[in-house]
C-alpha atoms as a PDB file:
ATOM      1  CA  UNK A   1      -8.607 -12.476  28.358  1.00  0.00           C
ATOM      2  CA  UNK A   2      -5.731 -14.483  27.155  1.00  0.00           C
ATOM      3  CA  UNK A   3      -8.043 -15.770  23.680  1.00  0.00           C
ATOM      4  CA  UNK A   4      -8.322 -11.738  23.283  1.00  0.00           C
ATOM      5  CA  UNK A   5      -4.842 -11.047  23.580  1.00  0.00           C
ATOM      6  CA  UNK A   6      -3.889 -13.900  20.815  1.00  0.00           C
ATOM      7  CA  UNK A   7      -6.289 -12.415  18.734  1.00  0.00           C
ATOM      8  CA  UNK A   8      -5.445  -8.635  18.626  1.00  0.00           C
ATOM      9  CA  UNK A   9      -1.866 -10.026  18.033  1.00  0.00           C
ATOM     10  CA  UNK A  10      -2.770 -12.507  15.292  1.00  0.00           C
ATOM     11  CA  UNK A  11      -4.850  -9.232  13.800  1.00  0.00           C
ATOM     12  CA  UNK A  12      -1.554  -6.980  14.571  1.00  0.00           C
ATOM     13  CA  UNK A  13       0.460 -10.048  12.935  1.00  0.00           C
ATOM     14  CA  UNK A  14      -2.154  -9.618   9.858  1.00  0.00           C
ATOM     15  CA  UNK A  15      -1.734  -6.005   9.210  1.00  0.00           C
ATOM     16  CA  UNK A  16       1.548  -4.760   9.637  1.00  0.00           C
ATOM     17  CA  UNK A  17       2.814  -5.616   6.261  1.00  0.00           C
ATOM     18  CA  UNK A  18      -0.210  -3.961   4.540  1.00  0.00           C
ATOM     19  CA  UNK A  19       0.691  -0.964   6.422  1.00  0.00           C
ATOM     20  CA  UNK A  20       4.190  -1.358   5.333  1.00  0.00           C
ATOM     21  CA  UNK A  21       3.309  -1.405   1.684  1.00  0.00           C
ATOM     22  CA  UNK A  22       0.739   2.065   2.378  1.00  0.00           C
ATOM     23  CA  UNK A  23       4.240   3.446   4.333  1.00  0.00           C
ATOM     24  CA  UNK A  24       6.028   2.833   1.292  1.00  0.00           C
ATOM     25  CA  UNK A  25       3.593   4.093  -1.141  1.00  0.00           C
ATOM     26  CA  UNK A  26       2.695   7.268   0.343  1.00  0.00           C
ATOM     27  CA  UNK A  27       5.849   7.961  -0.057  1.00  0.00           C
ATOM     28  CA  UNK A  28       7.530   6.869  -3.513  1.00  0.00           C
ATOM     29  CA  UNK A  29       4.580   9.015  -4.879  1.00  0.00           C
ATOM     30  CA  UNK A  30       6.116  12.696  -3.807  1.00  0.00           C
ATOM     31  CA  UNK A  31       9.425  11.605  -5.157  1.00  0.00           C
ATOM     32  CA  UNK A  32       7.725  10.325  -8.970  1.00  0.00           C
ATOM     33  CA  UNK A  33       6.069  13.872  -9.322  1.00  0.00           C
ATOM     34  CA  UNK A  34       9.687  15.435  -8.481  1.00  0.00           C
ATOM     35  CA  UNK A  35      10.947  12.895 -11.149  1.00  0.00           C
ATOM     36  CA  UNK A  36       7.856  14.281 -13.577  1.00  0.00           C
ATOM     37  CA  UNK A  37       6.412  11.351 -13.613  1.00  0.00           C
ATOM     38  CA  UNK A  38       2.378  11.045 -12.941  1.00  0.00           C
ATOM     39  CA  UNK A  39       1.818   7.974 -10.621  1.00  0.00           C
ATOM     40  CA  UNK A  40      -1.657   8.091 -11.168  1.00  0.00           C
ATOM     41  CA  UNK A  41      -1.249   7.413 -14.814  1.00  0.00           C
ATOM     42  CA  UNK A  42       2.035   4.859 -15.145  1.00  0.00           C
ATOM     43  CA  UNK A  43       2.767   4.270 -18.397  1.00  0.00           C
ATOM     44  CA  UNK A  44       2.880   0.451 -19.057  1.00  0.00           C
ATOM     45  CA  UNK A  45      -0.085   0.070 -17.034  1.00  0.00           C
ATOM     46  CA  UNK A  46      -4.224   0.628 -18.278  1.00  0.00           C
ATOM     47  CA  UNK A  47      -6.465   1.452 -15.142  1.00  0.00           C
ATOM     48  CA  UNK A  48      -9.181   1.183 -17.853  1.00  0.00           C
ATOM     49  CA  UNK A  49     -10.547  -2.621 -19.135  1.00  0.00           C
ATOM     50  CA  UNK A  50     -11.051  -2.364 -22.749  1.00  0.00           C
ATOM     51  CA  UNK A  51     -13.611  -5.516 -24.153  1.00  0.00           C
END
């Protein structure tokens, strides 16, 4: 029981930042479209690879 515990903490440990970036992300977004800015479509950035 005590290997499980490390685990699920080492996982916790693992994930918290990611959901600290998501957190942060979902929501910057509401204030760029009150800004009039498009998120999905930033403007120094391609989302399209062009060979």
């Amino acid at each position: 029981m005590t290997e499980l515990k490390q685990v699920v903490q080492d996982y916790y440990l693992g994930i918290v930042p990611l959901l600290a970036v998501q957190k942060f992300y979902m929501g910057i977004s509401p204030i760029l479209v009150s800004l009039g800015y498009n998120p999905d479509a930033p403007v120094v950035l391609n989302k399209v690879t062009r060979t």
